[in-house]
PDB file of N, CA and C in Angstrom:
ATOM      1  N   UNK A   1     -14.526 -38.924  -9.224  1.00  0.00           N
ATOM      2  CA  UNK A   1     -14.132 -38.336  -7.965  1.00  0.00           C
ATOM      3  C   UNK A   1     -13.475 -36.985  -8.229  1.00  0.00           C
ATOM      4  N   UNK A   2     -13.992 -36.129  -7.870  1.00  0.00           N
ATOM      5  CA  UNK A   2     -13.569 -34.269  -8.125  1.00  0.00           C
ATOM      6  C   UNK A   2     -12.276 -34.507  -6.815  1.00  0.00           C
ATOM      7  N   UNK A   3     -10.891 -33.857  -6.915  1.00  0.00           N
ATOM      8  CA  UNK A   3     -10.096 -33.678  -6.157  1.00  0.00           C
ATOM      9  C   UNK A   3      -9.358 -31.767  -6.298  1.00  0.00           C
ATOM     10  N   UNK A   4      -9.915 -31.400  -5.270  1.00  0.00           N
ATOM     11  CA  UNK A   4      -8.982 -29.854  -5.608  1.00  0.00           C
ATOM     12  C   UNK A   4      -7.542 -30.637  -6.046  1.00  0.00           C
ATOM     13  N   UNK A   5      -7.580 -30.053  -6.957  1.00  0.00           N
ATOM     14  CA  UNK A   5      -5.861 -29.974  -7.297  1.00  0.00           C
ATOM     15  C   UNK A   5      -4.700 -29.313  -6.863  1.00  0.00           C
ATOM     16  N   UNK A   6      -5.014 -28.347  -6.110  1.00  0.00           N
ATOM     17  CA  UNK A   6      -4.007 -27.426  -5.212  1.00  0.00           C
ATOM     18  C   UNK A   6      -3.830 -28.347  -3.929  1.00  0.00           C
ATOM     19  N   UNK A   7      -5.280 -28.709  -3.454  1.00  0.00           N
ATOM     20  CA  UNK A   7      -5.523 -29.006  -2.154  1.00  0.00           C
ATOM     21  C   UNK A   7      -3.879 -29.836  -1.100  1.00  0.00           C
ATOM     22  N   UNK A   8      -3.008 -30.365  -2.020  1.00  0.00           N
ATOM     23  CA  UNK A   8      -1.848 -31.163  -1.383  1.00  0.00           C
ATOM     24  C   UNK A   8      -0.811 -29.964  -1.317  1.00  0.00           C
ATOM     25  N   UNK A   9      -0.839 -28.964  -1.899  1.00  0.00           N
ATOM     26  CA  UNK A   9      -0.109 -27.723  -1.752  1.00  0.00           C
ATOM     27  C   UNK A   9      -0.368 -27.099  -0.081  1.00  0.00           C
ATOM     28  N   UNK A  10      -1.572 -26.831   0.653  1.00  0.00           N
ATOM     29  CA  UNK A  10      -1.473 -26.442   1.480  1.00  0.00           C
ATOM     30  C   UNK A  10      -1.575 -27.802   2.646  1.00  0.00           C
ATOM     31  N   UNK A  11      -1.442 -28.676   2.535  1.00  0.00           N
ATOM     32  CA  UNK A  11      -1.368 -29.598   3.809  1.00  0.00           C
ATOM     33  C   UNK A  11      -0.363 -29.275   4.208  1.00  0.00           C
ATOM     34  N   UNK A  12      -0.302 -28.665   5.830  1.00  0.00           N
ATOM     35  CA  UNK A  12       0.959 -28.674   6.444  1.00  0.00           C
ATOM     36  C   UNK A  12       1.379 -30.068   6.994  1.00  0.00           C
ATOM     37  N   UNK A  13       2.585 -31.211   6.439  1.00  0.00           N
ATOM     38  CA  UNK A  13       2.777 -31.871   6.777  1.00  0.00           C
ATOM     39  C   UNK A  13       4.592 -32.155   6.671  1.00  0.00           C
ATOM     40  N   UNK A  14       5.522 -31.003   6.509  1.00  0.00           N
ATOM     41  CA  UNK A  14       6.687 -31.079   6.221  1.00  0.00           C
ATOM     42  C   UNK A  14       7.105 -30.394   7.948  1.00  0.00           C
ATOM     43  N   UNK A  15       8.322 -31.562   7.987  1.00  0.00           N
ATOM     44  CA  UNK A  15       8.898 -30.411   9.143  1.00  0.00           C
ATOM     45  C   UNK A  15      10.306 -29.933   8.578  1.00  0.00           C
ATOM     46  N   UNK A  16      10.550 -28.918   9.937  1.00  0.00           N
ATOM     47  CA  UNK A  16      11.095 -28.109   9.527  1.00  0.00           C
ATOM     48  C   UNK A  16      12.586 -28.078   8.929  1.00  0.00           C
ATOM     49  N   UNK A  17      12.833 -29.526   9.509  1.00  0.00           N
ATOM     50  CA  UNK A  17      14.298 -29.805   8.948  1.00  0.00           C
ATOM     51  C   UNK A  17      14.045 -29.796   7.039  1.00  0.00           C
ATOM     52  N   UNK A  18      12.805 -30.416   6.496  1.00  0.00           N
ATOM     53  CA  UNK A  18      12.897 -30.905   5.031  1.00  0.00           C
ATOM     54  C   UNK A  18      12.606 -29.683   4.748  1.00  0.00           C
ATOM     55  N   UNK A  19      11.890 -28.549   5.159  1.00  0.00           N
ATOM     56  CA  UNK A  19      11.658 -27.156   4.481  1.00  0.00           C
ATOM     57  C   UNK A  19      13.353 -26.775   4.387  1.00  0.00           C
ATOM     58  N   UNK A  20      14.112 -26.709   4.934  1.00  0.00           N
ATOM     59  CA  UNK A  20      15.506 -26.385   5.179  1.00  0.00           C
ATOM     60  C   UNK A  20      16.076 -27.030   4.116  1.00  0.00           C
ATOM     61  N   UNK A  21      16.170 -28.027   3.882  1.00  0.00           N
ATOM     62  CA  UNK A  21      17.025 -28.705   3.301  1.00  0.00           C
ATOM     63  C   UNK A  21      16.519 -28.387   1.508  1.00  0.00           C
ATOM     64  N   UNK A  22      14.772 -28.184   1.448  1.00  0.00           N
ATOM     65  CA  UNK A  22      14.463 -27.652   0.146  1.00  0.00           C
ATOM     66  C   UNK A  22      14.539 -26.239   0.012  1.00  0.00           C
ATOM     67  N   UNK A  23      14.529 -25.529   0.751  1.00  0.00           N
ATOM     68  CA  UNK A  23      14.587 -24.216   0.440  1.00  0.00           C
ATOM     69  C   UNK A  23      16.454 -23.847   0.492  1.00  0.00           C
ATOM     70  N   UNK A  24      16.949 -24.404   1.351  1.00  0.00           N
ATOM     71  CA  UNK A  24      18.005 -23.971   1.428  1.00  0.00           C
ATOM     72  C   UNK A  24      18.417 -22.908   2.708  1.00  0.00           C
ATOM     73  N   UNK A  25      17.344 -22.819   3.280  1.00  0.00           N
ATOM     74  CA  UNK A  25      17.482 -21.809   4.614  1.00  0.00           C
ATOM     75  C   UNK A  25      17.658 -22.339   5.604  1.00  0.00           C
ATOM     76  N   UNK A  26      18.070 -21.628   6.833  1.00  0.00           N
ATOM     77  CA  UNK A  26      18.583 -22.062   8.080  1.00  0.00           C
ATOM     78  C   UNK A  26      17.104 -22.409   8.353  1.00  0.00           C
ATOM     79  N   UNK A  27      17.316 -23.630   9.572  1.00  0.00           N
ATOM     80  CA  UNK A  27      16.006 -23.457  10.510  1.00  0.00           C
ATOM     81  C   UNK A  27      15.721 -22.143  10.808  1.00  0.00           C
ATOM     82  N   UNK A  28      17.202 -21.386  11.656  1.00  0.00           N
ATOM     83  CA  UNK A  28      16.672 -20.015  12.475  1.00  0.00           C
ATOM     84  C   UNK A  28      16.274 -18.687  11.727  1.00  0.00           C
ATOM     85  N   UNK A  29      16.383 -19.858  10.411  1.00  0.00           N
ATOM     86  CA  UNK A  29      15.882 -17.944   9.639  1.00  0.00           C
ATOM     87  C   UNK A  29      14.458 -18.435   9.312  1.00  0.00           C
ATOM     88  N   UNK A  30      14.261 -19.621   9.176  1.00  0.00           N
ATOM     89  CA  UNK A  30      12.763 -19.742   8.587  1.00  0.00           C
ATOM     90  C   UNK A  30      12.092 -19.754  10.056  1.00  0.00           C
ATOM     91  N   UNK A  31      12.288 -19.807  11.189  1.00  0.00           N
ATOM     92  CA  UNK A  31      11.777 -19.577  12.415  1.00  0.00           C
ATOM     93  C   UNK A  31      11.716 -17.732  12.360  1.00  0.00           C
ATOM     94  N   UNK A  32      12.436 -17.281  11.821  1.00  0.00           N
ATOM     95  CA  UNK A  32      12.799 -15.574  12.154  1.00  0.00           C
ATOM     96  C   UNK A  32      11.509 -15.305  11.333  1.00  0.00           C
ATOM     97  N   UNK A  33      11.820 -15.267   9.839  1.00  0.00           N
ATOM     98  CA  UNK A  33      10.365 -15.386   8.893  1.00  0.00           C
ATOM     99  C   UNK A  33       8.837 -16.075   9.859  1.00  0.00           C
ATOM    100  N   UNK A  34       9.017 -16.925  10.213  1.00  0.00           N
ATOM    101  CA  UNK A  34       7.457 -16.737  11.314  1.00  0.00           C
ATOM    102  C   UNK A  34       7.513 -15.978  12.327  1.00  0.00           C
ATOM    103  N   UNK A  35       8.297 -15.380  13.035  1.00  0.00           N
ATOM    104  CA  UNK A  35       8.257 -14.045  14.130  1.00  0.00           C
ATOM    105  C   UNK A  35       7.979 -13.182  13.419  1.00  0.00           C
ATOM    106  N   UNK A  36       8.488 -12.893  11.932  1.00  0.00           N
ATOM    107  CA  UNK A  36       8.362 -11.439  11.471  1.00  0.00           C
ATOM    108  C   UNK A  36       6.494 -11.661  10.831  1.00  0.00           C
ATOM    109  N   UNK A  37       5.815 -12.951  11.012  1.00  0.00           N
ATOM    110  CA  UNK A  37       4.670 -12.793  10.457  1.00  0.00           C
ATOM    111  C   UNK A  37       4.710 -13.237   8.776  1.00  0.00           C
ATOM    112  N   UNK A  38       5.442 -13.570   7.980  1.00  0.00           N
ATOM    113  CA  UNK A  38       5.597 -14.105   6.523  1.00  0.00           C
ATOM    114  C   UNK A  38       5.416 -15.382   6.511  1.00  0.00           C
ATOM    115  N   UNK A  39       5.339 -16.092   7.279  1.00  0.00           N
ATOM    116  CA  UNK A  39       4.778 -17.811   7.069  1.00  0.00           C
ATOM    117  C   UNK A  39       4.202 -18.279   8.895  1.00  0.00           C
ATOM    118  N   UNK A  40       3.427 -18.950   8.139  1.00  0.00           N
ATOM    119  CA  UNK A  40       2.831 -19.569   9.085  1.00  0.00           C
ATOM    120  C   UNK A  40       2.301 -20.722   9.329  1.00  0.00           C
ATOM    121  N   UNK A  41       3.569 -21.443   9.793  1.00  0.00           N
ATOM    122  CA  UNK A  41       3.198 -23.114  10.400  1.00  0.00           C
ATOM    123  C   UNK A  41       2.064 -22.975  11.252  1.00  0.00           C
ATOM    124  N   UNK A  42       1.684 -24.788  11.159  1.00  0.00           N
ATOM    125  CA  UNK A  42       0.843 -25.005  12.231  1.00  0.00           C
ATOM    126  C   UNK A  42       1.693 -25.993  13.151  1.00  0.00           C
ATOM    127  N   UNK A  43       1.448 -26.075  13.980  1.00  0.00           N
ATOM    128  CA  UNK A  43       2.266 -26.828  15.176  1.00  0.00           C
ATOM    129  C   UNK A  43       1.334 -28.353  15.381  1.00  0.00           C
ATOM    130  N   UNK A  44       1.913 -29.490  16.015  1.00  0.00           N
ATOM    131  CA  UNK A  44       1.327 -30.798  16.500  1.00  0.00           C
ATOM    132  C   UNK A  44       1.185 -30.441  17.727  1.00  0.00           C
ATOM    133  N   UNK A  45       0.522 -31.511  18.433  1.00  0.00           N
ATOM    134  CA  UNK A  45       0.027 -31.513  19.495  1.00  0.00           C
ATOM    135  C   UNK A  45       1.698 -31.590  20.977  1.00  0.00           C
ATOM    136  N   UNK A  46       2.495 -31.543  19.881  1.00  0.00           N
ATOM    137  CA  UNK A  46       3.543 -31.696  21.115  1.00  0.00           C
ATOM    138  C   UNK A  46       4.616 -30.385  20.317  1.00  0.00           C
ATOM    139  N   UNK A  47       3.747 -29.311  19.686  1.00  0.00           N
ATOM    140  CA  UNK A  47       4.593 -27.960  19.367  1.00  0.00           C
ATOM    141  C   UNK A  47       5.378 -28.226  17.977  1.00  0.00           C
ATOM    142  N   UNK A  48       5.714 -28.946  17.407  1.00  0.00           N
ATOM    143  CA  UNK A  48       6.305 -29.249  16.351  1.00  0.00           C
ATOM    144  C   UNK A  48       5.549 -28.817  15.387  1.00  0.00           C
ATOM    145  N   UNK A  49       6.625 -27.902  14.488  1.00  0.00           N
ATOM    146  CA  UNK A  49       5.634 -27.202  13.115  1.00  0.00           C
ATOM    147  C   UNK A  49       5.874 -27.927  12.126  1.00  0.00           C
ATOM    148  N   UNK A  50       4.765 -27.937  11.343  1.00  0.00           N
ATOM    149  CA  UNK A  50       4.597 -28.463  10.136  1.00  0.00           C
ATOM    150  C   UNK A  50       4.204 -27.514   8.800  1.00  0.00           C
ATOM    151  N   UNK A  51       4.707 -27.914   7.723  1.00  0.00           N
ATOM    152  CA  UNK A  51       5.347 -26.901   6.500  1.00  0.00           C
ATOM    153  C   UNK A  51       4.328 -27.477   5.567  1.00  0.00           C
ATOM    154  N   UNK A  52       3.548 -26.515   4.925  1.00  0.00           N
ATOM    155  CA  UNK A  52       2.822 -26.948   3.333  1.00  0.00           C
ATOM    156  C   UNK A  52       4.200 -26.590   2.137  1.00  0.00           C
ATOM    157  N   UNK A  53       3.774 -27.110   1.095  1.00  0.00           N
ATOM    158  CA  UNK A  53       4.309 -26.843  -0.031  1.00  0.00           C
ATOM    159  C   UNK A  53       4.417 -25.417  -0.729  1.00  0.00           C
ATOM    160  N   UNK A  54       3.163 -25.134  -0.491  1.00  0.00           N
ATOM    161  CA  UNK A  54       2.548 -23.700  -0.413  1.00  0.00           C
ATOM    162  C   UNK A  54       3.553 -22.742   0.314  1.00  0.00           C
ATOM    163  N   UNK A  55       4.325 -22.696   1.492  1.00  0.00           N
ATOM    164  CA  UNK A  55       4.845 -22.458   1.965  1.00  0.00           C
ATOM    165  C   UNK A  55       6.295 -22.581   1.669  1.00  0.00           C
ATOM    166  N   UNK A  56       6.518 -23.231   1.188  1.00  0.00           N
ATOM    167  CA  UNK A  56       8.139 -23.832   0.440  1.00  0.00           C
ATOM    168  C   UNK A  56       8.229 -22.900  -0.493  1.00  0.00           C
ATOM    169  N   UNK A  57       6.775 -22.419  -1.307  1.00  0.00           N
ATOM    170  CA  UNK A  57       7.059 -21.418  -2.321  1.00  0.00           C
ATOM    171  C   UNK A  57       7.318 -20.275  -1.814  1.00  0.00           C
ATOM    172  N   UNK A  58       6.397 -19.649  -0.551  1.00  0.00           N
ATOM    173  CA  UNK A  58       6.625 -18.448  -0.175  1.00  0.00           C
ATOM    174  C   UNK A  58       7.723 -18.328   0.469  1.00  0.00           C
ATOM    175  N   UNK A  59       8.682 -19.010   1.273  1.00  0.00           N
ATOM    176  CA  UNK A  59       9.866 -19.182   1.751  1.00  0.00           C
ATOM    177  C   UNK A  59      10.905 -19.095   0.218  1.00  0.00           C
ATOM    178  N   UNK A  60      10.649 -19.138  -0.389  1.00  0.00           N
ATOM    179  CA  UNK A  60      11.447 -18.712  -1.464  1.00  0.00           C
ATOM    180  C   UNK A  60      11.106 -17.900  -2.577  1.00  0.00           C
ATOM    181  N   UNK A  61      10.238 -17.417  -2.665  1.00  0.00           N
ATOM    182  CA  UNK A  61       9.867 -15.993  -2.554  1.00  0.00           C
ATOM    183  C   UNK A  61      10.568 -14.986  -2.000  1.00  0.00           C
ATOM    184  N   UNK A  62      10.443 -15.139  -0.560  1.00  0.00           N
ATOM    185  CA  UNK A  62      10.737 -14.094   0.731  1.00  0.00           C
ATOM    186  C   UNK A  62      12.361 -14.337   0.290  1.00  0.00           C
ATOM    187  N   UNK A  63      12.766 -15.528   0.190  1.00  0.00           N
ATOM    188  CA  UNK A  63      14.378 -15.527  -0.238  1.00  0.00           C
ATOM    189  C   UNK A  63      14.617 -14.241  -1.355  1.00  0.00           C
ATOM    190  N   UNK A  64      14.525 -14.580  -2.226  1.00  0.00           N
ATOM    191  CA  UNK A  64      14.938 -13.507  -3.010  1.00  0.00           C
ATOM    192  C   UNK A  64      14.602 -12.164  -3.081  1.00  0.00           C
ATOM    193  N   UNK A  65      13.485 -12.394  -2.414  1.00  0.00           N
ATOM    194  CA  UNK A  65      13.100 -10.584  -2.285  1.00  0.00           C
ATOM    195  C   UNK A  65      14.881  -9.862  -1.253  1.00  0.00           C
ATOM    196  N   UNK A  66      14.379 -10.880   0.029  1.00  0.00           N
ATOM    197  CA  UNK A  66      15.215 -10.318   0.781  1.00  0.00           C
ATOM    198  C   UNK A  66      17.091 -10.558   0.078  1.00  0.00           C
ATOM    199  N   UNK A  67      17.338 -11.358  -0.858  1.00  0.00           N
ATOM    200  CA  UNK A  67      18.199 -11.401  -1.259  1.00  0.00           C
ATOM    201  C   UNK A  67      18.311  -9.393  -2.618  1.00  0.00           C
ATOM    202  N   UNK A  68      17.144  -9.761  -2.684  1.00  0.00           N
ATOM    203  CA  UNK A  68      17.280  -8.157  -4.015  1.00  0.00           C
ATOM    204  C   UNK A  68      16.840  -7.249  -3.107  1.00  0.00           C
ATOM    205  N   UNK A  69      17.157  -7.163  -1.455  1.00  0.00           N
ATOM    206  CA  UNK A  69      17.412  -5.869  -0.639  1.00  0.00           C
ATOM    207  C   UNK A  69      16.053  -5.557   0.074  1.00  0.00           C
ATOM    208  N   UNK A  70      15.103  -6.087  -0.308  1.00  0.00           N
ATOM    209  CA  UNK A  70      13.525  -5.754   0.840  1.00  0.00           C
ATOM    210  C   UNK A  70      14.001  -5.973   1.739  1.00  0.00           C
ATOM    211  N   UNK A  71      13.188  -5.413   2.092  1.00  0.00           N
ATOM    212  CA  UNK A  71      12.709  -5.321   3.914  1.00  0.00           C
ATOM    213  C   UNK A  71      12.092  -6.285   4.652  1.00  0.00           C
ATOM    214  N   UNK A  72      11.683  -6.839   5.496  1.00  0.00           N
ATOM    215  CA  UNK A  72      10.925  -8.422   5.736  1.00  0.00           C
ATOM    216  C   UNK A  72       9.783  -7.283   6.095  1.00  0.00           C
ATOM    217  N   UNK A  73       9.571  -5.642   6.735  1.00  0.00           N
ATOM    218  CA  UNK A  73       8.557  -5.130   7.166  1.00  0.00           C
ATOM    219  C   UNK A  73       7.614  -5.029   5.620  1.00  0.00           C
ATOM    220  N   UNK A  74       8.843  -4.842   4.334  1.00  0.00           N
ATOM    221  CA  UNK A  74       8.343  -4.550   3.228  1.00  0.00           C
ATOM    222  C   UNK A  74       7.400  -5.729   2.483  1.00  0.00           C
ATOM    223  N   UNK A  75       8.019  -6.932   2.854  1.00  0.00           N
ATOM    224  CA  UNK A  75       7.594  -8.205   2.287  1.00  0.00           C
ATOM    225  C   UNK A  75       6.154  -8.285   3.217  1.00  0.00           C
ATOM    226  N   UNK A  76       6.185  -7.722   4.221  1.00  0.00           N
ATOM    227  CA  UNK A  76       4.449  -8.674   4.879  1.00  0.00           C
ATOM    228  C   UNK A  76       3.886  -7.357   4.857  1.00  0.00           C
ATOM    229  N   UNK A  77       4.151  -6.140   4.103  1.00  0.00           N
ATOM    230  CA  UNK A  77       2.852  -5.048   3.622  1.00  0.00           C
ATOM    231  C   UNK A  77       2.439  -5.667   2.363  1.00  0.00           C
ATOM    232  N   UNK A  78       3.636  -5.992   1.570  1.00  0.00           N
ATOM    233  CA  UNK A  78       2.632  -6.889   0.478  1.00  0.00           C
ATOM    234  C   UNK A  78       2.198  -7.823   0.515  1.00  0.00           C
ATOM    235  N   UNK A  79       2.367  -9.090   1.173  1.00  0.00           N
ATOM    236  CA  UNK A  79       1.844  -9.903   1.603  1.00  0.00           C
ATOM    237  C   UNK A  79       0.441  -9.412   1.829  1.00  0.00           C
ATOM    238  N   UNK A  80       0.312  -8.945   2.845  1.00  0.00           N
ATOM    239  CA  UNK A  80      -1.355  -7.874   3.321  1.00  0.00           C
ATOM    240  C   UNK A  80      -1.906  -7.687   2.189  1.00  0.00           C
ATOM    241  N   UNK A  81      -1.177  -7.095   1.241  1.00  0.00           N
ATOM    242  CA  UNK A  81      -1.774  -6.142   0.172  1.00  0.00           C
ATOM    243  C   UNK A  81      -2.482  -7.441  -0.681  1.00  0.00           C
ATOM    244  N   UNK A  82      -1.747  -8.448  -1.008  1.00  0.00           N
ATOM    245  CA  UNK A  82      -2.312  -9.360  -1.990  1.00  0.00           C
ATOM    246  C   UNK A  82      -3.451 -10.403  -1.397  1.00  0.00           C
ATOM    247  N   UNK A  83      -3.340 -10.551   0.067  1.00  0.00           N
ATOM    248  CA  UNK A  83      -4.026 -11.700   1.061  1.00  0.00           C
ATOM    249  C   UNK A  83      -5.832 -10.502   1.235  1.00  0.00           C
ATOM    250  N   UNK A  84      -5.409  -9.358   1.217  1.00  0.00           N
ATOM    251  CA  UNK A  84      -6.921  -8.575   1.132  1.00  0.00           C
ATOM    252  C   UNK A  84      -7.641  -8.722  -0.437  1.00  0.00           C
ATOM    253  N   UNK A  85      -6.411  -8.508  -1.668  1.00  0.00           N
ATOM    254  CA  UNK A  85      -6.685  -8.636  -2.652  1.00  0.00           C
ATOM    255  C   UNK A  85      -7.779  -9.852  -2.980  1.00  0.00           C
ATOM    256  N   UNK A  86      -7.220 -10.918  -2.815  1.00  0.00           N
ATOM    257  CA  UNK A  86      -7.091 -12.389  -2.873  1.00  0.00           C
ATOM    258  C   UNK A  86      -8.812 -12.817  -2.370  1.00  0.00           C
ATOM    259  N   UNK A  87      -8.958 -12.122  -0.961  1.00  0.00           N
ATOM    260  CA  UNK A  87     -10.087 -12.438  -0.345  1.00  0.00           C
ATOM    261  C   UNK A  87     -11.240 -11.502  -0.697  1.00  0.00           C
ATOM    262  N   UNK A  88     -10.873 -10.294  -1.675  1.00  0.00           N
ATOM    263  CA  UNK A  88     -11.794  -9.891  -2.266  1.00  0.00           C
ATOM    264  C   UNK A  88     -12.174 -10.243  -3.287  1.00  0.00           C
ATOM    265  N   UNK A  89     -11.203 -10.958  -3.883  1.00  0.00           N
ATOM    266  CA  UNK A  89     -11.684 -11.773  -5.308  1.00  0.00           C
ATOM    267  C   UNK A  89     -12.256 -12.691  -5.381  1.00  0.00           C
ATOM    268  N   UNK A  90     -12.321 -13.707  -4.187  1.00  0.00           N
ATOM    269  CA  UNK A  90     -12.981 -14.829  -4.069  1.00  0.00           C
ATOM    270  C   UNK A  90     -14.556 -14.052  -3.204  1.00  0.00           C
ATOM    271  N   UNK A  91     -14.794 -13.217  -2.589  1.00  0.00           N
ATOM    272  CA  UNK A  91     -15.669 -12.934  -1.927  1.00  0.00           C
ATOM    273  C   UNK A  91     -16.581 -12.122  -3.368  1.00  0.00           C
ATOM    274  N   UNK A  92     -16.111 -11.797  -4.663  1.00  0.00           N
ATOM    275  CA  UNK A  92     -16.481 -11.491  -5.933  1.00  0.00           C
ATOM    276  C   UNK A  92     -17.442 -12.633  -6.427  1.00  0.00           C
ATOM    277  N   UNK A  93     -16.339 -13.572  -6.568  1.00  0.00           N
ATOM    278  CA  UNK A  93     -16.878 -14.893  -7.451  1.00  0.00           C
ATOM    279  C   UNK A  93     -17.857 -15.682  -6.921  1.00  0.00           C
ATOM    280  N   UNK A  94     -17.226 -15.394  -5.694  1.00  0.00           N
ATOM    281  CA  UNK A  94     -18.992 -16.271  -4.997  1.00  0.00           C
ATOM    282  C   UNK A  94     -20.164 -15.358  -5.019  1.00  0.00           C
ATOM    283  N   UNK A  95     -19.727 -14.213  -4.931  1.00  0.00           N
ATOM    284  CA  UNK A  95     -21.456 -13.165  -5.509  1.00  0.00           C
ATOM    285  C   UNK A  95     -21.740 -13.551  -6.338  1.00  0.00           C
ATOM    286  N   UNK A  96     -20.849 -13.742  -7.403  1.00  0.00           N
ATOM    287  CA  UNK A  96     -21.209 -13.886  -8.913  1.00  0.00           C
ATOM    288  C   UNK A  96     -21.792 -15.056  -9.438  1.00  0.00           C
ATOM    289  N   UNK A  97     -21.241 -16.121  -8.733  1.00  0.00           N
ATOM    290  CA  UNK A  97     -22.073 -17.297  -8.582  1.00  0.00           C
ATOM    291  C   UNK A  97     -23.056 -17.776  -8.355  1.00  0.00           C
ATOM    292  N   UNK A  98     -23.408 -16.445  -7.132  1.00  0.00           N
ATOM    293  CA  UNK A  98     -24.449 -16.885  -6.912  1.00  0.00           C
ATOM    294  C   UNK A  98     -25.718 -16.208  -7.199  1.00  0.00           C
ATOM    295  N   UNK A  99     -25.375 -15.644  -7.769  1.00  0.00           N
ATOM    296  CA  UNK A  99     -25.986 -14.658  -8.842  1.00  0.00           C
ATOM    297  C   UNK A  99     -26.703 -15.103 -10.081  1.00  0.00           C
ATOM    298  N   UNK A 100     -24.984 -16.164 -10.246  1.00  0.00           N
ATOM    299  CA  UNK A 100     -25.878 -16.659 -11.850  1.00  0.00           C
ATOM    300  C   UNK A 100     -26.123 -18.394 -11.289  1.00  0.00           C
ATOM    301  N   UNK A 101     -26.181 -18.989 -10.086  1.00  0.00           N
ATOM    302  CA  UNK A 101     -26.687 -20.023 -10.063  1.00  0.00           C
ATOM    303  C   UNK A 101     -25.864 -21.322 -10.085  1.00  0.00           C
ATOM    304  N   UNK A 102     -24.192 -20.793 -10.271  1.00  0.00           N
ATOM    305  CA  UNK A 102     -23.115 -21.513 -10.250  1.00  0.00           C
ATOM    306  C   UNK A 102     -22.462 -22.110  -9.460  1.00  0.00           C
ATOM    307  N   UNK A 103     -21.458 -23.085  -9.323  1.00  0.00           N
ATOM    308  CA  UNK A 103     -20.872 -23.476  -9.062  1.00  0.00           C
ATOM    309  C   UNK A 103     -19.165 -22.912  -9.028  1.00  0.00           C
ATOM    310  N   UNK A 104     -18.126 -23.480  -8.339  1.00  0.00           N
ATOM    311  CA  UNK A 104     -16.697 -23.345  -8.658  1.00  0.00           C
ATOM    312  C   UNK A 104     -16.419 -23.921  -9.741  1.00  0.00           C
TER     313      UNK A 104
END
């Protein structure tokens, strides 16, 4: 049985109290961080957001940046910068793949 190995990293299934309590941030700042666009829950059917792991990292990430003086405008130009990166590299490998007949 093949299992992505990341794949439990992005399930959003944490709420927002346990992101808090692991990251160490207020609810209202990790709510502020999704207004400013740096994370992005998905919500349940009755509005309640839910947190990947994946997200626990970038929430602490964004901590220390903004702790060593960034900007949150500064943190989601790079963000951009690496999420275009990111999707050009994978939009690479699958040429290349399919190029030579491959697989992931």
């Amino acid at each position: 049985m093949s299992v992505d190995k990341f794949s439990y990293k992005d399930k959003k299934v944490i709420s927002i109290g346990i992101i808090s309590e692991l990251t160490g941030l207020s609810e209202r700042k990790i709510r502020y961080y999704e207004e400013r666009k740096l994370i992005f829950p998905e919500r349940t059917g009755k509005g309640t957001r839910k947190y990947s792991f994946s997200d626990v990292e970038r929430l602490m990430e964004i901590a220390d940046q903004i702790e060593d003086g960034v900007q949150t405008y500064e943190i989601k130009k790079e963000l951009t910068k690496k999420q275009k990166r990111d999707e050009r590299n994978k939009m690479i490998r699958g040429q290349i793949n399919a190029q030579f007949n491959m697989r992931n």
